[in-house]
PDB file of N, CA and C in Angstrom:
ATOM      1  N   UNK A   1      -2.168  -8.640   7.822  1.00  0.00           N
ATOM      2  CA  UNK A   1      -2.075  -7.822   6.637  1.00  0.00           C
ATOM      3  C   UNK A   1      -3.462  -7.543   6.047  1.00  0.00           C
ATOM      4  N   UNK A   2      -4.085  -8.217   5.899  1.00  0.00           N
ATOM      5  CA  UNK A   2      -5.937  -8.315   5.451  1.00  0.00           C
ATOM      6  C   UNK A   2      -6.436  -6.981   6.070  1.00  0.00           C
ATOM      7  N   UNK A   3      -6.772  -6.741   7.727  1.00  0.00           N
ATOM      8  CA  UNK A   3      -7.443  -5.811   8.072  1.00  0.00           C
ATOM      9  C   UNK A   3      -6.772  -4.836   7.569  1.00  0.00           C
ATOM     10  N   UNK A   4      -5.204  -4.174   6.884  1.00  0.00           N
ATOM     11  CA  UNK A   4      -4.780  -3.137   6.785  1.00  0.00           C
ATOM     12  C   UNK A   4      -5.241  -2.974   5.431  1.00  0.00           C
ATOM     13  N   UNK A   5      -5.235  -4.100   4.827  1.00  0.00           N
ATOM     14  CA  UNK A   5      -5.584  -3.900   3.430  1.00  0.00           C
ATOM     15  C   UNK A   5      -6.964  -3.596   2.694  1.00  0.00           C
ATOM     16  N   UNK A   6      -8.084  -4.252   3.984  1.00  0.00           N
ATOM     17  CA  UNK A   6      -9.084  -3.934   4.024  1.00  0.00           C
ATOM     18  C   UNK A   6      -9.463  -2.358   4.235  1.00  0.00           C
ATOM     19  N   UNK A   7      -8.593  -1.667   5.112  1.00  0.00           N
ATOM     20  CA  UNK A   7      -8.658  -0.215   5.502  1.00  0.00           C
ATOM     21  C   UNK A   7      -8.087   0.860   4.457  1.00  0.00           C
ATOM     22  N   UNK A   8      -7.221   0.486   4.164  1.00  0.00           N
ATOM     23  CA  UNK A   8      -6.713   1.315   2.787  1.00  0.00           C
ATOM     24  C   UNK A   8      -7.823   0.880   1.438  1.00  0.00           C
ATOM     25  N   UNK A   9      -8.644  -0.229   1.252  1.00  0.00           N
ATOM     26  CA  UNK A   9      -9.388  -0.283   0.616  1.00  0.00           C
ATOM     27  C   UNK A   9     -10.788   0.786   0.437  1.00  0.00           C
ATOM     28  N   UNK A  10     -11.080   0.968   2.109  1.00  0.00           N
ATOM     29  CA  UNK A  10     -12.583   1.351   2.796  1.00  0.00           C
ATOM     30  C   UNK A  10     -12.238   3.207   2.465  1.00  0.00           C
ATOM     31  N   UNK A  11     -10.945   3.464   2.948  1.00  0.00           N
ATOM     32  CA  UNK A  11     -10.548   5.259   2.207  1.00  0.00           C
ATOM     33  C   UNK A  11     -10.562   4.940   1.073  1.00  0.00           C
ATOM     34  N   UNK A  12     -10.395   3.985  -0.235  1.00  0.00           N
ATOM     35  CA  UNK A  12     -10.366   4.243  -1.469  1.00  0.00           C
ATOM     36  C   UNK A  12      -8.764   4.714  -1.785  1.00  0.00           C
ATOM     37  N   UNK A  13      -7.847   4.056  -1.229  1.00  0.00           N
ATOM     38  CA  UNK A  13      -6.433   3.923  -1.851  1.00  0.00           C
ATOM     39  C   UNK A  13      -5.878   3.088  -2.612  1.00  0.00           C
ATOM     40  N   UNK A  14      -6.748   1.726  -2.632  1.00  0.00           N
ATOM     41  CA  UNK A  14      -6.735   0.485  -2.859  1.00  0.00           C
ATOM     42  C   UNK A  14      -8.089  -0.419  -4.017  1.00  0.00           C
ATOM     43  N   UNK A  15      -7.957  -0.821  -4.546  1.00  0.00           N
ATOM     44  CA  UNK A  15      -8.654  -1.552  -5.446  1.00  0.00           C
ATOM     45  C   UNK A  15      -8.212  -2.636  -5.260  1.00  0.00           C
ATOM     46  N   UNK A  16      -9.481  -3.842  -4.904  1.00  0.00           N
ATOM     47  CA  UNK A  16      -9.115  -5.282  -4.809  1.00  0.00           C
ATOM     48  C   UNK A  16      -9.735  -5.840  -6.030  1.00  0.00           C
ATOM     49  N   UNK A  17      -9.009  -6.919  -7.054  1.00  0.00           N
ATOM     50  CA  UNK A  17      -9.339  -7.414  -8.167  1.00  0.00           C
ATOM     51  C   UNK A  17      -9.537  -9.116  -7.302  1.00  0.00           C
ATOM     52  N   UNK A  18     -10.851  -9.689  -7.600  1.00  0.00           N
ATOM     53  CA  UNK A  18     -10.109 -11.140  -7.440  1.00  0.00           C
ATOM     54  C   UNK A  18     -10.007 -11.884  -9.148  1.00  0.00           C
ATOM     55  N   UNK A  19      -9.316 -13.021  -9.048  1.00  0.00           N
ATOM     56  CA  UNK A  19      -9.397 -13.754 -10.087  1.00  0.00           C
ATOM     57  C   UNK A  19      -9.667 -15.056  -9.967  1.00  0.00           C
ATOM     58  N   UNK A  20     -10.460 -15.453 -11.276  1.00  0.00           N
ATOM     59  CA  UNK A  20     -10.528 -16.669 -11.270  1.00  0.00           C
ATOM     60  C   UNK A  20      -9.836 -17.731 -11.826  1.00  0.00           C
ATOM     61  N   UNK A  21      -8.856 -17.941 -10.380  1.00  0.00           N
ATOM     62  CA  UNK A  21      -8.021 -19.346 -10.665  1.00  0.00           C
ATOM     63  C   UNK A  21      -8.021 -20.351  -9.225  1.00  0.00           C
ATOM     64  N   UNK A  22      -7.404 -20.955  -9.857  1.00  0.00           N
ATOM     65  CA  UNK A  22      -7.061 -21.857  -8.358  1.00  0.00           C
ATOM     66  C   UNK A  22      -5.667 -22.421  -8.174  1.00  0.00           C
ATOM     67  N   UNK A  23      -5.527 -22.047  -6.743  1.00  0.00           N
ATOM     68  CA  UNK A  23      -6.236 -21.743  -5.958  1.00  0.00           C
ATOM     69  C   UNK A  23      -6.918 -20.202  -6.210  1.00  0.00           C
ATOM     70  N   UNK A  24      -7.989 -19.385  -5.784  1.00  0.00           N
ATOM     71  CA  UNK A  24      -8.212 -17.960  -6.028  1.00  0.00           C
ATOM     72  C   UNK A  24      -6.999 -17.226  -5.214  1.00  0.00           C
ATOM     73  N   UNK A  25      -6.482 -15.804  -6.089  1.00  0.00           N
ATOM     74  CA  UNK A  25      -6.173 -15.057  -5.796  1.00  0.00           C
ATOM     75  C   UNK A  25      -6.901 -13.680  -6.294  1.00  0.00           C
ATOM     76  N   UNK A  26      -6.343 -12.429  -5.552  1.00  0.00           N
ATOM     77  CA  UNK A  26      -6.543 -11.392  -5.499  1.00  0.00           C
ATOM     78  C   UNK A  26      -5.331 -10.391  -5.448  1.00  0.00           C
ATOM     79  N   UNK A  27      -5.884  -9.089  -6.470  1.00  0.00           N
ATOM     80  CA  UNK A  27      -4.737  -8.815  -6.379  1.00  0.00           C
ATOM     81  C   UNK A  27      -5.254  -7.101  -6.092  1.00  0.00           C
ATOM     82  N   UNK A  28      -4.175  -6.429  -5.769  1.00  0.00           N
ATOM     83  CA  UNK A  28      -4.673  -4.834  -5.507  1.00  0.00           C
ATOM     84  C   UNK A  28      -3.957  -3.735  -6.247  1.00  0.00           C
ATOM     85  N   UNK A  29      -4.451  -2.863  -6.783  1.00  0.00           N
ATOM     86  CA  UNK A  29      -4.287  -1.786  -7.456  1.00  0.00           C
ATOM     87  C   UNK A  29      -4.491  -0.443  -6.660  1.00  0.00           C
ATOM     88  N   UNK A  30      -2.952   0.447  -6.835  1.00  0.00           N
ATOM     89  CA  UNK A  30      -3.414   1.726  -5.755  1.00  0.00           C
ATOM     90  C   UNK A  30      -4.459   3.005  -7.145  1.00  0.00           C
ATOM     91  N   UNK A  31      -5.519   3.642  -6.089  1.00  0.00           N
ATOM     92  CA  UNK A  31      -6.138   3.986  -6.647  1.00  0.00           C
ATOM     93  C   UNK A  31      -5.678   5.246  -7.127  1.00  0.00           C
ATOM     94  N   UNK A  32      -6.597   6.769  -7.954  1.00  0.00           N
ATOM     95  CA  UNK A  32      -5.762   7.877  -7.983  1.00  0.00           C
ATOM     96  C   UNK A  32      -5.375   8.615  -7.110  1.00  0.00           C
ATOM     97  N   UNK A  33      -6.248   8.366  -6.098  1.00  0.00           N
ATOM     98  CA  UNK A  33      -5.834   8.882  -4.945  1.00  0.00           C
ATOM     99  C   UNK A  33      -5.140   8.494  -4.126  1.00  0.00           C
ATOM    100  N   UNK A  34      -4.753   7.250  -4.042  1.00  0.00           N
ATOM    101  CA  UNK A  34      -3.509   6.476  -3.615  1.00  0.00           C
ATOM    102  C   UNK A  34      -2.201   6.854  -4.156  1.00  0.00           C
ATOM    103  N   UNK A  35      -2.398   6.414  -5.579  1.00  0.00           N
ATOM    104  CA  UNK A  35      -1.158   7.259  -6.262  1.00  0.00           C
ATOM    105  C   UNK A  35      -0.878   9.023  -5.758  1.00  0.00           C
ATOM    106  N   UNK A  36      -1.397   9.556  -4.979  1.00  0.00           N
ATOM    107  CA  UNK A  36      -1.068  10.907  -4.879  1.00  0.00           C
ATOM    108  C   UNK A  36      -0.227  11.158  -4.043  1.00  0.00           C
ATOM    109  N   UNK A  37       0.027   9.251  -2.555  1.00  0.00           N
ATOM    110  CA  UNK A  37       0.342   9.733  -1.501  1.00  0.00           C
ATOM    111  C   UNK A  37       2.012   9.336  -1.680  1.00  0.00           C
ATOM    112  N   UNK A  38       2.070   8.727  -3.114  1.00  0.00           N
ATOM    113  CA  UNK A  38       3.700   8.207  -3.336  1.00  0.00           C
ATOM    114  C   UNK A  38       4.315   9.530  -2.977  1.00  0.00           C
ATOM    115  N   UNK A  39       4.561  11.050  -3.339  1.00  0.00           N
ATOM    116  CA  UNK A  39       5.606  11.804  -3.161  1.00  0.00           C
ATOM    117  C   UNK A  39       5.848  11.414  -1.627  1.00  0.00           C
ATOM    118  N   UNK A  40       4.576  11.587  -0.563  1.00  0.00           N
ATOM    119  CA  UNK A  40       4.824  11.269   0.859  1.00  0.00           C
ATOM    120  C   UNK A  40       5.333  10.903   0.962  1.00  0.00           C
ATOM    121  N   UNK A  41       4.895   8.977   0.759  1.00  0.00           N
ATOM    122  CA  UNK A  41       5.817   8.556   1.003  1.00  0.00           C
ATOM    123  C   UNK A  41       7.005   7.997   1.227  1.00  0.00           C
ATOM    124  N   UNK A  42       7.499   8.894  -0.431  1.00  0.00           N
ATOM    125  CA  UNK A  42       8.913   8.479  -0.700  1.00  0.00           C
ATOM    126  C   UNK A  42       9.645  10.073   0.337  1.00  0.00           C
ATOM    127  N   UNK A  43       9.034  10.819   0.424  1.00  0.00           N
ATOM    128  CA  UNK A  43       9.248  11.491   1.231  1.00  0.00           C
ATOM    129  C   UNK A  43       9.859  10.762   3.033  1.00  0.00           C
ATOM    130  N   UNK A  44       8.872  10.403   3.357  1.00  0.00           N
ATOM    131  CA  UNK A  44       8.882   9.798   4.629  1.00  0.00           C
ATOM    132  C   UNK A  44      10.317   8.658   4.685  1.00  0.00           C
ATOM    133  N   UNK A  45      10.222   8.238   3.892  1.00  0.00           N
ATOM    134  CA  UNK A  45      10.984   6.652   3.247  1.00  0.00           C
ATOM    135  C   UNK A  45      12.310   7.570   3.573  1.00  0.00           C
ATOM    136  N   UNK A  46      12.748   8.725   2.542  1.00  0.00           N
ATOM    137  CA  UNK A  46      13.974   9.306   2.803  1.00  0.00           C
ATOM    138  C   UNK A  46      14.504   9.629   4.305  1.00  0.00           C
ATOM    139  N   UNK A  47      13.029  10.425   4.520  1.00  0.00           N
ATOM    140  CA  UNK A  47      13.283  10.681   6.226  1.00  0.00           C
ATOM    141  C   UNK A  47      13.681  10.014   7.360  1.00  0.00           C
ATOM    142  N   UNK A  48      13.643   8.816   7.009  1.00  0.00           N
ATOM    143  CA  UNK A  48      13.467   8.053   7.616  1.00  0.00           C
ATOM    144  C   UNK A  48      14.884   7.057   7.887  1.00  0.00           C
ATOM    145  N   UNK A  49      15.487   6.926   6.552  1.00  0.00           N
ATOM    146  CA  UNK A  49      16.596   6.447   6.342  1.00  0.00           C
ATOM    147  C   UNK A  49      17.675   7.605   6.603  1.00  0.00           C
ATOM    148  N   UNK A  50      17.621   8.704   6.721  1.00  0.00           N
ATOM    149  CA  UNK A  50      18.095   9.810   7.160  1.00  0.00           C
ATOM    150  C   UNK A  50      18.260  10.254   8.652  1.00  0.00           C
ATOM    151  N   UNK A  51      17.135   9.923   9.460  1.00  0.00           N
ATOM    152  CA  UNK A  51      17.181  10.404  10.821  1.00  0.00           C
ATOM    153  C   UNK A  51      17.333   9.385  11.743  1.00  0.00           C
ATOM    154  N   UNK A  52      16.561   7.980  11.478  1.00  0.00           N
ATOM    155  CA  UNK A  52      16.492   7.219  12.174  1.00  0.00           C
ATOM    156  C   UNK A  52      17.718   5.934  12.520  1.00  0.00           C
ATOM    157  N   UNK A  53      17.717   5.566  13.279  1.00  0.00           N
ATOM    158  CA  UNK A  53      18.781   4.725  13.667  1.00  0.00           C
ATOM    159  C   UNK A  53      18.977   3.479  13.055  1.00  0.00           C
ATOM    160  N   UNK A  54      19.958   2.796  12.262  1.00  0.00           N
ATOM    161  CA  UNK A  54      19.740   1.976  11.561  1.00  0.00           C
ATOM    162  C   UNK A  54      19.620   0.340  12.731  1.00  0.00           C
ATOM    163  N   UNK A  55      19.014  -0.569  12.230  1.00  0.00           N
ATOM    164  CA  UNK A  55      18.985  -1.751  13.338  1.00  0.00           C
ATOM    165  C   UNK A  55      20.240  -2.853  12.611  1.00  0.00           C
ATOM    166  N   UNK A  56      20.408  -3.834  13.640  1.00  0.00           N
ATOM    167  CA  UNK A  56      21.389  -4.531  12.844  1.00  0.00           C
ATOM    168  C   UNK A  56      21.306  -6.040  12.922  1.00  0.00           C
TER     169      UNK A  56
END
């Protein structure tokens, strides 16, 4: 999950916050341009549950 998160970071979809606690965490924020790709992919999401074969 890291390298993907790292990659959506490196386009600027993603904002990584860390904090200081402990143990440390980090947390991520989609950016404005991240937020642009929600219609997609609630788009896709529909499509998807629509065409594709459900597993069981």
């Amino acid at each position: 999950m890291l390298p993907k998160l790292k990659l959506l970071e490196h386009h600027q979809l993603l904002v990584r916050q860390a904090f200081a606690t402990a143990p440390p965490t980090v947390g991520y924020t989609l950016t404005e341009k991240g937020a642009k790709l929600e219609p997609v992919l609630d788009a896709l999401n529909d499509w998807s549950k629509e065409c594709l074969p459900r597993s069981t």
